[in-house]
N, C-alpha and C. Protein backbone atom coordinates (compact mmCIF):
# COMPACT_ATOMS: atom_id res chain seq x y z
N UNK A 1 40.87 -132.55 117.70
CA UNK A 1 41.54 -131.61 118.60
C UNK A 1 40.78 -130.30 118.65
N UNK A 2 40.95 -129.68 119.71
CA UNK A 2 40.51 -127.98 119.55
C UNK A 2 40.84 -127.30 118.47
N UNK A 3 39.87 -126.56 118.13
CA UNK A 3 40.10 -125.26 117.17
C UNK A 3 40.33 -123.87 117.53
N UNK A 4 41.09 -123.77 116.83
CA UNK A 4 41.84 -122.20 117.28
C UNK A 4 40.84 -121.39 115.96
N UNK A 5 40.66 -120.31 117.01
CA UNK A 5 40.29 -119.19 115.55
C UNK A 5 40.86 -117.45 115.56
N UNK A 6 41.61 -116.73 115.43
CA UNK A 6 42.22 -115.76 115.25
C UNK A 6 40.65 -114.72 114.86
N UNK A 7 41.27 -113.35 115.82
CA UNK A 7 40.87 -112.64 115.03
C UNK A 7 41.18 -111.25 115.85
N UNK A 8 41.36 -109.87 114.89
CA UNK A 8 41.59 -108.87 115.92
C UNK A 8 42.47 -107.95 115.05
N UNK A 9 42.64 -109.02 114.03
CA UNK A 9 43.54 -108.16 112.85
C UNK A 9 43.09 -106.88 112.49
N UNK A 10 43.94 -106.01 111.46
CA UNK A 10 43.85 -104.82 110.74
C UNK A 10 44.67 -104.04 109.98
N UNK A 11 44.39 -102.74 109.54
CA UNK A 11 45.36 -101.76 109.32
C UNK A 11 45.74 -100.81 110.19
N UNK A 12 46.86 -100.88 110.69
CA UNK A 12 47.03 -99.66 111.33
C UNK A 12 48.36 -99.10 111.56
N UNK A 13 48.44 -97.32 111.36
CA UNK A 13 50.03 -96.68 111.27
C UNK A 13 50.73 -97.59 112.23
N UNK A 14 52.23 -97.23 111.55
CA UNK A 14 53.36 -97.92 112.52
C UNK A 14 53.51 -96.82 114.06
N UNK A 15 53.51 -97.55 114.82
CA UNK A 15 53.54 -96.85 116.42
C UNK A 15 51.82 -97.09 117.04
N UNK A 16 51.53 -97.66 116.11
CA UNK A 16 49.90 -98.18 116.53
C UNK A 16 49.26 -99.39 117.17
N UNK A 17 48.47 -100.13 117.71
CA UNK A 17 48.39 -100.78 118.40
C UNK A 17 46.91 -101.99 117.99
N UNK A 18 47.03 -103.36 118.08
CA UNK A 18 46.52 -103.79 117.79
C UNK A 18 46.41 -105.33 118.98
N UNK A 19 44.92 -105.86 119.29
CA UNK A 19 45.00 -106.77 120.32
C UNK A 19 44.44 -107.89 119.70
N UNK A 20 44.79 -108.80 119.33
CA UNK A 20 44.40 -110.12 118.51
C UNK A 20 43.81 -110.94 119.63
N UNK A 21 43.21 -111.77 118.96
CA UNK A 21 42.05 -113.17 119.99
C UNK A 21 42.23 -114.09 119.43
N UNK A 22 42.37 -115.26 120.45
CA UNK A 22 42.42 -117.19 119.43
C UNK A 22 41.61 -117.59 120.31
N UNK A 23 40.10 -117.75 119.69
CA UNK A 23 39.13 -118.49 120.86
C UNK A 23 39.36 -120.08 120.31
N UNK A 24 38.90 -121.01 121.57
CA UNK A 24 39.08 -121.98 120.91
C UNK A 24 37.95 -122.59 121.28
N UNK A 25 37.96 -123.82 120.49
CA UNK A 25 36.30 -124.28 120.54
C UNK A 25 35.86 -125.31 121.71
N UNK A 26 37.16 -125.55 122.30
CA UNK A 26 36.44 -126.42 123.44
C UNK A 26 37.82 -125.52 124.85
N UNK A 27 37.88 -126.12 126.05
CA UNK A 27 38.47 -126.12 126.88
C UNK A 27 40.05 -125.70 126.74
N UNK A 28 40.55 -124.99 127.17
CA UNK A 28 42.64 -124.74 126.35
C UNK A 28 43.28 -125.15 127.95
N UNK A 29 42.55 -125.10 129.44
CA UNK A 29 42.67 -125.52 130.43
C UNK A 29 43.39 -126.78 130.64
N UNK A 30 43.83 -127.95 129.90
CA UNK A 30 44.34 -129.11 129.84
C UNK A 30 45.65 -128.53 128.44
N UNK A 31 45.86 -127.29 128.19
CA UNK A 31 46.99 -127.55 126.76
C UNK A 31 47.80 -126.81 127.38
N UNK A 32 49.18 -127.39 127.35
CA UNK A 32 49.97 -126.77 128.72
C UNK A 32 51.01 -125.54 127.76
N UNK A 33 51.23 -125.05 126.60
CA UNK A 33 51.57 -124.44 126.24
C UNK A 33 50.74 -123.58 124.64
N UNK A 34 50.79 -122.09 124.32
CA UNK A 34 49.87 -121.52 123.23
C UNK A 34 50.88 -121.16 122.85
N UNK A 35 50.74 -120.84 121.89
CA UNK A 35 51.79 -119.64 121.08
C UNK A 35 50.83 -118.74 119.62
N UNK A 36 51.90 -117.80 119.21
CA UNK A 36 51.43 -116.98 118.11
C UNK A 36 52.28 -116.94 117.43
N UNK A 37 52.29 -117.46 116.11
CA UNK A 37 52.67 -117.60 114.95
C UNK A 37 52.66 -116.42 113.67
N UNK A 38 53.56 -115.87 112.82
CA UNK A 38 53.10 -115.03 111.94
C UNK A 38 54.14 -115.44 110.43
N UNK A 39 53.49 -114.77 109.91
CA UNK A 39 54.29 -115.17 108.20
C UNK A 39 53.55 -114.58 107.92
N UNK A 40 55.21 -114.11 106.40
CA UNK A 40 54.49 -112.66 106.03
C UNK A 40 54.89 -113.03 104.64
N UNK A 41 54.05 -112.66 103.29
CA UNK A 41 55.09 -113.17 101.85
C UNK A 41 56.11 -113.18 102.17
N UNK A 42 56.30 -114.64 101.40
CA UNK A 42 57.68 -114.65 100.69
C UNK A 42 58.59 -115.28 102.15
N UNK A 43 58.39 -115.10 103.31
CA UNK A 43 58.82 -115.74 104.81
C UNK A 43 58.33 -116.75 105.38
N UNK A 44 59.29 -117.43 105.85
CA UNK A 44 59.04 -118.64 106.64
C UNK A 44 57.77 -118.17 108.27
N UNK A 45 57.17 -119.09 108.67
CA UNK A 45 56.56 -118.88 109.58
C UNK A 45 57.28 -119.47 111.08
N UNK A 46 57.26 -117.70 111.62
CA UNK A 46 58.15 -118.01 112.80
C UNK A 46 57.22 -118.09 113.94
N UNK A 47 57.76 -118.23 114.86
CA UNK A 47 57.03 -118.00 116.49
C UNK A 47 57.20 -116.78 116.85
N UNK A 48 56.36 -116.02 117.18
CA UNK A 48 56.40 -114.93 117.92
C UNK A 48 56.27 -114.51 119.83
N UNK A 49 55.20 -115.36 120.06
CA UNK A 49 55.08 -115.49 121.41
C UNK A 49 54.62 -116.71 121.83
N UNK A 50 54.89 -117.14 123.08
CA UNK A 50 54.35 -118.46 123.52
C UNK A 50 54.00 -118.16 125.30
N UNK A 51 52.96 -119.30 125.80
CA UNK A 51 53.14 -118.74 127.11
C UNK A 51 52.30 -120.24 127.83
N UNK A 52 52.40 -120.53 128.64
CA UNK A 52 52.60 -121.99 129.51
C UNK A 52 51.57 -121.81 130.61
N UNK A 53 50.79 -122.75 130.47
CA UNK A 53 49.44 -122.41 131.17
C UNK A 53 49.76 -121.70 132.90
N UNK A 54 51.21 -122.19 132.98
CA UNK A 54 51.90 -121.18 134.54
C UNK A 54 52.62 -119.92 134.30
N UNK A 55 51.74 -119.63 133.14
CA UNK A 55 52.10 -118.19 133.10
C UNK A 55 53.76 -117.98 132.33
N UNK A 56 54.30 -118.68 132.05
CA UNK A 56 55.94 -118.37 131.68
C UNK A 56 55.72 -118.14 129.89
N UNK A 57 56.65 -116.98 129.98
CA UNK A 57 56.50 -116.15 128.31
C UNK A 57 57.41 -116.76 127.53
N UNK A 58 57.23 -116.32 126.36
CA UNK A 58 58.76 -116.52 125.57
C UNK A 58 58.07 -115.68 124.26
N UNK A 59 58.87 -114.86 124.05
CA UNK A 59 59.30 -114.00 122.68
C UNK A 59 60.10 -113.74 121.81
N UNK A 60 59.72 -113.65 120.65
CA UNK A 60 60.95 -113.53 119.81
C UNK A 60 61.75 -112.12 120.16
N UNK A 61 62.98 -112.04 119.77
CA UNK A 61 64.06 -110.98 119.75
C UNK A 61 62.97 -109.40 119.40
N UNK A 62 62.48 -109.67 118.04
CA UNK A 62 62.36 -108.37 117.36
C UNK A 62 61.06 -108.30 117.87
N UNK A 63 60.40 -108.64 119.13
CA UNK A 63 58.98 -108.08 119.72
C UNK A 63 58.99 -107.91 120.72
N UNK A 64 60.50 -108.07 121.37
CA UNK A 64 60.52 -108.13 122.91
C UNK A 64 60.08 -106.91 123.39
N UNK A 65 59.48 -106.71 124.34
CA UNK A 65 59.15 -105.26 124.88
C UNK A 65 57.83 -104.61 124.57
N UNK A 66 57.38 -104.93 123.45
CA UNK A 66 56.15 -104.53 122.44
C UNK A 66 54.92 -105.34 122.37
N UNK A 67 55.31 -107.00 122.60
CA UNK A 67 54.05 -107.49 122.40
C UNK A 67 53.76 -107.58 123.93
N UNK A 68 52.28 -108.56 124.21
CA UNK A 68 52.52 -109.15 125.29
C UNK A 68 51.44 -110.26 125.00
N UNK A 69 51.38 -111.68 125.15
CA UNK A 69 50.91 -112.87 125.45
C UNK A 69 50.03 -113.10 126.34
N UNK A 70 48.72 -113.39 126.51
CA UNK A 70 48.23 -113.76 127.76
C UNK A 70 47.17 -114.84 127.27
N UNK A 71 46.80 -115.45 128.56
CA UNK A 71 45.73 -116.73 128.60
C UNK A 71 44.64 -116.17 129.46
N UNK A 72 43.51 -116.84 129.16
CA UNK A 72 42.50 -116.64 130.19
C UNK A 72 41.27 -118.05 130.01
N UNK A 73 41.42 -118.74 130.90
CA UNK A 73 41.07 -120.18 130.64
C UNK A 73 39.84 -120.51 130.76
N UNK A 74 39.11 -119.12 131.95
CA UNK A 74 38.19 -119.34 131.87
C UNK A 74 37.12 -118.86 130.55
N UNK A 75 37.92 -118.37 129.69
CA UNK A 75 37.15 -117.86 128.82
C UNK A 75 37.90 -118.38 127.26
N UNK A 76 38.66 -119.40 127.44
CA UNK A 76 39.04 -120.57 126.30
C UNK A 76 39.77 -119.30 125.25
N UNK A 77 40.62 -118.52 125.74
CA UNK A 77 41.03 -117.47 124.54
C UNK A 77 42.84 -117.35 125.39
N UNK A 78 43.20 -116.66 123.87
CA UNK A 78 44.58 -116.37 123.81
C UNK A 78 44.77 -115.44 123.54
N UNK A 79 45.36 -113.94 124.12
CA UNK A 79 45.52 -113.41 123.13
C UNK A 79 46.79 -112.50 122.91
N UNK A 80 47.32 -111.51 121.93
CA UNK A 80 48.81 -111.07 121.61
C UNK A 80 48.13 -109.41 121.55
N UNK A 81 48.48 -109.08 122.89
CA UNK A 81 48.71 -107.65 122.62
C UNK A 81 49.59 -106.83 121.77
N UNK A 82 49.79 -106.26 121.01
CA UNK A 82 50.40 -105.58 119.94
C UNK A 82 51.02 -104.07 120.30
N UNK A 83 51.65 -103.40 120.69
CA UNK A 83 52.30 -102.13 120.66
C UNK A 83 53.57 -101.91 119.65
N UNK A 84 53.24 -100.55 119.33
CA UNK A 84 54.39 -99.98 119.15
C UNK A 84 55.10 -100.39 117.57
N UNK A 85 53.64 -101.19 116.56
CA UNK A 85 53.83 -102.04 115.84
C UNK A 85 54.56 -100.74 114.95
N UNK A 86 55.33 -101.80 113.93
CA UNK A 86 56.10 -101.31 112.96
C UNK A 86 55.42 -102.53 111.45
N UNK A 87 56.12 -101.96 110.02
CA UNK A 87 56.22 -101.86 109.10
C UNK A 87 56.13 -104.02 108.86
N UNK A 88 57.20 -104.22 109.45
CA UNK A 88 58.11 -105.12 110.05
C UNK A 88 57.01 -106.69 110.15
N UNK A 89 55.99 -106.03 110.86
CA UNK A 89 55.36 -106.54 112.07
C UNK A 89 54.24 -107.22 110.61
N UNK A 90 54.03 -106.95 109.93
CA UNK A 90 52.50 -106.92 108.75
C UNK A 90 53.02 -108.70 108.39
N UNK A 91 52.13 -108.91 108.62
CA UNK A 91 51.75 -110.52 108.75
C UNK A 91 50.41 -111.07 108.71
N UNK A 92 50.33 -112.70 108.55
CA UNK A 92 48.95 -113.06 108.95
C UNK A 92 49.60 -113.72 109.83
N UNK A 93 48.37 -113.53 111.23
CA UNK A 93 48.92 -114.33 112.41
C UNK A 93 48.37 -115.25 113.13
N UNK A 94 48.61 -116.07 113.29
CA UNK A 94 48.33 -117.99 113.76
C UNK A 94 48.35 -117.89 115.49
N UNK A 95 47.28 -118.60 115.78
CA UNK A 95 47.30 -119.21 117.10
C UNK A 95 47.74 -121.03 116.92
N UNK A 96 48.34 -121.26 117.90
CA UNK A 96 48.54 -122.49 118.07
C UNK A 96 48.72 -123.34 119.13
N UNK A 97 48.47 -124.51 119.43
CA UNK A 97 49.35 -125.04 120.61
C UNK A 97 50.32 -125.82 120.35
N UNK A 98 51.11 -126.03 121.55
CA UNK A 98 53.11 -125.86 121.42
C UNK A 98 52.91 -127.37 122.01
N UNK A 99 53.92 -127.91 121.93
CA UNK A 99 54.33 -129.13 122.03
C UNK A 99 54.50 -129.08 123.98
N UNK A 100 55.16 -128.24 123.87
CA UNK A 100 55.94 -128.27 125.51
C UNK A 100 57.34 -128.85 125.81
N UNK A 101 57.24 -129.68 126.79
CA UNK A 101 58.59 -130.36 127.27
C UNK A 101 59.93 -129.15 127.85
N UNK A 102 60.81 -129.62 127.55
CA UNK A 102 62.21 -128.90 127.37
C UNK A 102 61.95 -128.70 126.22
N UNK A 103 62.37 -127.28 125.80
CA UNK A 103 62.21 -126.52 124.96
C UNK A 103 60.97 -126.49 124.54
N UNK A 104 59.77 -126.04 125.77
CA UNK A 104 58.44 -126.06 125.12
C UNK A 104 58.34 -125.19 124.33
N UNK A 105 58.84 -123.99 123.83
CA UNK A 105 58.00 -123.02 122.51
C UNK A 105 58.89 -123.66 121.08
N UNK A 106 59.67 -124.75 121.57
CA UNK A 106 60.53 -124.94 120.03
C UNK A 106 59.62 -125.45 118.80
N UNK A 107 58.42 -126.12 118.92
CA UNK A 107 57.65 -127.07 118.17
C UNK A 107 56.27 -126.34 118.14
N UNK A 108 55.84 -126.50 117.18
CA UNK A 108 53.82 -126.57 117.28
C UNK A 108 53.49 -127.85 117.74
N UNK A 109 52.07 -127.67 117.67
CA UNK A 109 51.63 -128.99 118.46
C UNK A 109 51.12 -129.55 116.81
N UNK A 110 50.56 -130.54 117.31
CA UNK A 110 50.03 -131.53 115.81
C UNK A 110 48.69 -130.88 116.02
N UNK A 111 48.37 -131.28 114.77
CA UNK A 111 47.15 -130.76 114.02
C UNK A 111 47.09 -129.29 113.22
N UNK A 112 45.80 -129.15 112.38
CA UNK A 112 45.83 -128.33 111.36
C UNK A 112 46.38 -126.85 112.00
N UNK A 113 46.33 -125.78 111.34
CA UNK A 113 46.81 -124.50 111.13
C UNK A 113 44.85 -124.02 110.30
N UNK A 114 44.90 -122.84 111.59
CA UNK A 114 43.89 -122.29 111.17
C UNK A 114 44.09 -120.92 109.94
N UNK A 115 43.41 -120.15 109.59
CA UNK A 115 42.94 -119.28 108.86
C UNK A 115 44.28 -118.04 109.05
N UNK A 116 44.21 -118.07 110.19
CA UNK A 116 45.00 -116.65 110.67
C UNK A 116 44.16 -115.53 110.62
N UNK A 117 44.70 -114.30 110.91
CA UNK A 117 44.17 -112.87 110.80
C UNK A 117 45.40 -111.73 110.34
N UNK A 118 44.98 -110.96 109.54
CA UNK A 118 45.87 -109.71 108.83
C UNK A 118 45.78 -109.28 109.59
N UNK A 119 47.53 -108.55 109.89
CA UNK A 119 48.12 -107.99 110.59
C UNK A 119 49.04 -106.79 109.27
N UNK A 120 48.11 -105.82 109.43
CA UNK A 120 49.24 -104.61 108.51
C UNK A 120 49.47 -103.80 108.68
N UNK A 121 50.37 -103.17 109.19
CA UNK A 121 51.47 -102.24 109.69
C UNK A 121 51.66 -101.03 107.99
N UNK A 122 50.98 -100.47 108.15
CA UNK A 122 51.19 -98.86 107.54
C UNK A 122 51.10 -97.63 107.32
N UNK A 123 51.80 -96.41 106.60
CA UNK A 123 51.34 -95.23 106.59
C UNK A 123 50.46 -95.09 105.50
């Protein structure tokens, strides 16, 4: 399958801004849904954003407004704009692809889980 690779991470104050990248190693043009994944110690790994090669979003509650999701196919990347980050937010964060269907952001897709990238939110 394609490889996802994260990167874009850092440190930076809360109210600060950070733009992450998931290049992938072949074509994402045929994977009809991406998402971004984060886990932080000690937490389960949730979904944060997802978005459907027709453009349709989905976000979690506590990023609504702040992040934003985008694709660009011709250039095999994903990526999670970051605003307005908080404390909250400090994670390592996963690219992935989503299953789809009804309820396409409910599932990951099969196959491995890459590396991720630090995401840290501080003063």
């Amino acid at each position: 399958q394609v490889q996802l690779v994260e990167s874009g991470g850092g440190l930076v104050q809360p109210g600060g801004s950070l733009r992450l990248s998931c290049a992938a190693s072949g074509s994402i043009l045929s994977i009809y849904a991406m998402g971004w994944y984060r886990q932080a110690p000690g937490n389960e790994r949730e979904l944060v954003a997802a978005i459907t090669s027709g453009g349709t979003t989905h976000y979690t509650d506590s990023v609504k407004g702040r992040f934003t999701i985008s694709r660009d196919n011709a250039k095999n990347t994903v990526s999670l704009q970051m605003n307005s980050l908080k404390p909250e937010d400090t994670a390592v964060y996963y690219c992935k692809t989503l299953r789809g269907g009804s309820n396409w952001y409910t599932y990951p897709g099969f196959g491995s889980w890459g590396q991720g990238t630090q995401v840290s939110v501080s003063s």
